[in-house]
C-alpha atoms as a PDB file:
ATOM      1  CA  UNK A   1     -12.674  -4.465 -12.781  1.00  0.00           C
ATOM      2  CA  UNK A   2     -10.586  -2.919  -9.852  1.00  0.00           C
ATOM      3  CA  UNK A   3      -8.093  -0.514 -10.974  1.00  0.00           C
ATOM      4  CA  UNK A   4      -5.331  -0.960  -8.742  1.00  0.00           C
ATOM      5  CA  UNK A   5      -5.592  -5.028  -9.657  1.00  0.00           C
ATOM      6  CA  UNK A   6      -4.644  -3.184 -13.076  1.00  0.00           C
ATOM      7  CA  UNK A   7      -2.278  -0.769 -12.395  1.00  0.00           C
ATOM      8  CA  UNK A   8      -0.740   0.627 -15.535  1.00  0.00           C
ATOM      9  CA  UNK A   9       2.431   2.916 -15.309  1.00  0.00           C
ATOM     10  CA  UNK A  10       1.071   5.806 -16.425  1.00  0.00           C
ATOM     11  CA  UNK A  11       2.752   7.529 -13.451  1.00  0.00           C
ATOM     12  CA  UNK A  12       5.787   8.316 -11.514  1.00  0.00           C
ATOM     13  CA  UNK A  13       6.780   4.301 -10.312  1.00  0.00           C
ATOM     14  CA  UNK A  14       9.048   4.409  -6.886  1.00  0.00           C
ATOM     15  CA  UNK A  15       9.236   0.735  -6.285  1.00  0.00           C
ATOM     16  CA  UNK A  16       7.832  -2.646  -7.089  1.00  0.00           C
ATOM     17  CA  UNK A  17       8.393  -6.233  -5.123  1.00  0.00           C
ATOM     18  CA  UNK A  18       6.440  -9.844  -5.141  1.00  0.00           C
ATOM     19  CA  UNK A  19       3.842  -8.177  -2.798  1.00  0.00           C
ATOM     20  CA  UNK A  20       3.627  -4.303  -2.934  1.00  0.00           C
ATOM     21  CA  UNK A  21       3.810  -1.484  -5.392  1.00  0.00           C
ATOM     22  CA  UNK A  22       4.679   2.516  -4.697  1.00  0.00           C
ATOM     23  CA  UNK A  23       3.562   4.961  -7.790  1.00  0.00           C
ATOM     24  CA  UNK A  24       2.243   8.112  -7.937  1.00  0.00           C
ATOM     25  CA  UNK A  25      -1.792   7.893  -7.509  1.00  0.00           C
ATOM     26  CA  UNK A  26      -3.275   9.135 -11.058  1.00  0.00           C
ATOM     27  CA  UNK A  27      -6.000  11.017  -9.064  1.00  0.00           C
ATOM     28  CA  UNK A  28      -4.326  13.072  -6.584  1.00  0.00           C
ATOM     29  CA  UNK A  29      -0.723  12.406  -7.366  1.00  0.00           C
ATOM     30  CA  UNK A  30       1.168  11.918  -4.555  1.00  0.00           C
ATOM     31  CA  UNK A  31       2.347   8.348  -3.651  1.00  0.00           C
ATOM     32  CA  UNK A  32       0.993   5.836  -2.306  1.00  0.00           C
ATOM     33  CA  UNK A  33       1.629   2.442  -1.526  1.00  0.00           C
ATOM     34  CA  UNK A  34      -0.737  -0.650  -3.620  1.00  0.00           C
ATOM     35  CA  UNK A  35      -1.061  -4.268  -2.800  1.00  0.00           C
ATOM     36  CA  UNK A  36      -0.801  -6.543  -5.573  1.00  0.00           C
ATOM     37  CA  UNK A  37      -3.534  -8.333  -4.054  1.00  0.00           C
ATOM     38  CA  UNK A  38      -7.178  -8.133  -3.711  1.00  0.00           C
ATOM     39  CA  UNK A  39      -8.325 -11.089  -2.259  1.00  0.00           C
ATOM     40  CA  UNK A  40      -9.877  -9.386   0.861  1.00  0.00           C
ATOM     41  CA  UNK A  41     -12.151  -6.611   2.132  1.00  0.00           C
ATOM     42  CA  UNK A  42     -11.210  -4.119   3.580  1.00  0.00           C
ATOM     43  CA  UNK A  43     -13.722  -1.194   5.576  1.00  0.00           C
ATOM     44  CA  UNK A  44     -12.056   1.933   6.849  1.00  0.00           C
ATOM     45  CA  UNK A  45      -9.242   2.190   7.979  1.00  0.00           C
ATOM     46  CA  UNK A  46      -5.919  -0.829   8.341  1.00  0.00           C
ATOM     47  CA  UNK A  47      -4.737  -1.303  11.895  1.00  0.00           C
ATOM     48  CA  UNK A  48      -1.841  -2.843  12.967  1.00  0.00           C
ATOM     49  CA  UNK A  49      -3.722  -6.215  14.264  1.00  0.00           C
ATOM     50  CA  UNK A  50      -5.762  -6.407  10.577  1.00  0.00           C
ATOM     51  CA  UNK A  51      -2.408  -5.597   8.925  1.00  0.00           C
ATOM     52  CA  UNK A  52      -1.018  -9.005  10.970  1.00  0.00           C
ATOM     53  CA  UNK A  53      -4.237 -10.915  10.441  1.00  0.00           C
ATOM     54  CA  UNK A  54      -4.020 -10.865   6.596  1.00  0.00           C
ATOM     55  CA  UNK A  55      -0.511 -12.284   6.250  1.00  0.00           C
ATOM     56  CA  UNK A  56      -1.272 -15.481   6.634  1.00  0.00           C
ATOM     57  CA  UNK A  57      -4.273 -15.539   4.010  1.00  0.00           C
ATOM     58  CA  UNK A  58      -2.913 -13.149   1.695  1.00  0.00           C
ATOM     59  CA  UNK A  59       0.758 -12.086   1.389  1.00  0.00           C
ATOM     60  CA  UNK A  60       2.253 -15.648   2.204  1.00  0.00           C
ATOM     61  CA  UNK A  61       5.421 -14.497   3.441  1.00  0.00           C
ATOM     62  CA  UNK A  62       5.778 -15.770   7.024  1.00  0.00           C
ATOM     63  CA  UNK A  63       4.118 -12.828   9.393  1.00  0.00           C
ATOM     64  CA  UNK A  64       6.357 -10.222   8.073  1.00  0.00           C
ATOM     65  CA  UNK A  65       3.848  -8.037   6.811  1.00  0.00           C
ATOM     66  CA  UNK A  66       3.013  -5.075   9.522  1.00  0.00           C
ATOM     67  CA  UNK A  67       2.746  -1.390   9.597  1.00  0.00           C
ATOM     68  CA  UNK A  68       6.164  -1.277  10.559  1.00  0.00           C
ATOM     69  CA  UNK A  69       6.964  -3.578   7.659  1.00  0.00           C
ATOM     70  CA  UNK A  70       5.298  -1.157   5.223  1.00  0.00           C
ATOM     71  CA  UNK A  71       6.978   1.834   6.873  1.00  0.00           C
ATOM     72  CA  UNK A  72      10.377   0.114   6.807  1.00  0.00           C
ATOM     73  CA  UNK A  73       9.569   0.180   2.522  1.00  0.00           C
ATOM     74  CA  UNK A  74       8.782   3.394   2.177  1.00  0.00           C
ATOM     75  CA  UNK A  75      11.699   4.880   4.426  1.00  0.00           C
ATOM     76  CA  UNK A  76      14.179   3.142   1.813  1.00  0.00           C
ATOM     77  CA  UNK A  77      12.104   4.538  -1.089  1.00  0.00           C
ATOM     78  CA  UNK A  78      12.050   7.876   0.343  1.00  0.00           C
ATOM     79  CA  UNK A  79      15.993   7.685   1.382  1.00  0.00           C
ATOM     80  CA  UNK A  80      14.480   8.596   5.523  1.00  0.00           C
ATOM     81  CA  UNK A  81      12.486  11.209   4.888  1.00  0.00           C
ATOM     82  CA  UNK A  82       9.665  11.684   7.105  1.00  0.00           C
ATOM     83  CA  UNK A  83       6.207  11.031   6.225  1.00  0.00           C
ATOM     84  CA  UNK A  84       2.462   9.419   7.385  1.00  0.00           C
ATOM     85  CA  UNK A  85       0.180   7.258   5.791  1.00  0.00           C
ATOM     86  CA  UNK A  86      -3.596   8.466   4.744  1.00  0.00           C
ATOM     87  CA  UNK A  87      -4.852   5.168   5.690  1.00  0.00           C
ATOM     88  CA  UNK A  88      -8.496   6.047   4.207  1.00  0.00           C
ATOM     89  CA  UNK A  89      -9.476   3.520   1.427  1.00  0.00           C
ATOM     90  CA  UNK A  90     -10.877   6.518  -0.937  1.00  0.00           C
ATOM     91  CA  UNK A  91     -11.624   6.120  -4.456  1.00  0.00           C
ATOM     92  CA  UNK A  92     -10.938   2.260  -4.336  1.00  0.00           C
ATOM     93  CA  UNK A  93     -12.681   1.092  -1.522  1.00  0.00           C
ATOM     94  CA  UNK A  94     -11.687  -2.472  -1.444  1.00  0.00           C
ATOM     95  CA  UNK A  95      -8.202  -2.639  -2.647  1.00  0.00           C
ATOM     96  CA  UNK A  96      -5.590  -2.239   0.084  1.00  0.00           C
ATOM     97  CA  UNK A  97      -3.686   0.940  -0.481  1.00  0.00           C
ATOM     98  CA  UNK A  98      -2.355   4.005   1.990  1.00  0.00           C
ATOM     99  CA  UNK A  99      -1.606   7.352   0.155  1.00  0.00           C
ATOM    100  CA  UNK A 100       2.047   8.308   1.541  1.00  0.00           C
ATOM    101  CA  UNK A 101       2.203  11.910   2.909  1.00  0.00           C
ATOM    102  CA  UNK A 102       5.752  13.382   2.178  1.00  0.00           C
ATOM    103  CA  UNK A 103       6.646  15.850   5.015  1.00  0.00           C
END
């Protein structure tokens, strides 16, 4: 059973929509942004072109899904402060989530 599929909040939860989720990660504790999908694979690290080739099979919502999509989310969590994505799929290798470095 994949963990993020199952996220409990037993964390710190930022924000939550139809397609992504930003909580605290229980292992290292800073944030990071979750997919509420798993219905692809994903080895190494997202780029922008994978990030646009998955919206049409997985978040159904008309090509608006892109890095600069993702960052646009997190700025408005954050209230614009600066910060960069650990793109590495650690613990959970197959779940699509980027760990959110706070500057």
């Amino acid at each position: 059973m994949c963990e993020l599929c199952n996220l409990e909040r037993n964390s710190m939860w930022y924000y939550e929509d139809d397609d992504f989720i930003i909580c605290n990660c229980t292992f290292c504790k800073i944030p990071m942004i979750v997919s509420k999908d798993h219905d692809y694979d994903i080895s190494g690290v997202i780029t922008e072109a994978y990030i646009k080739g998955m919206v049409k099979n997985v978040f159904h919502i008309g090509g608006a899904v892109t890095e600069a999509y993702i960052k646009g989310i997190v700025k408005g969590v954050f209230h614009g402060k600066n910060f960069s994505f650990r793109k590495e799929q650690g613990k959970v290798k197959n779940h699509f989530h980027w760990h959110i470095i706070l500057e």
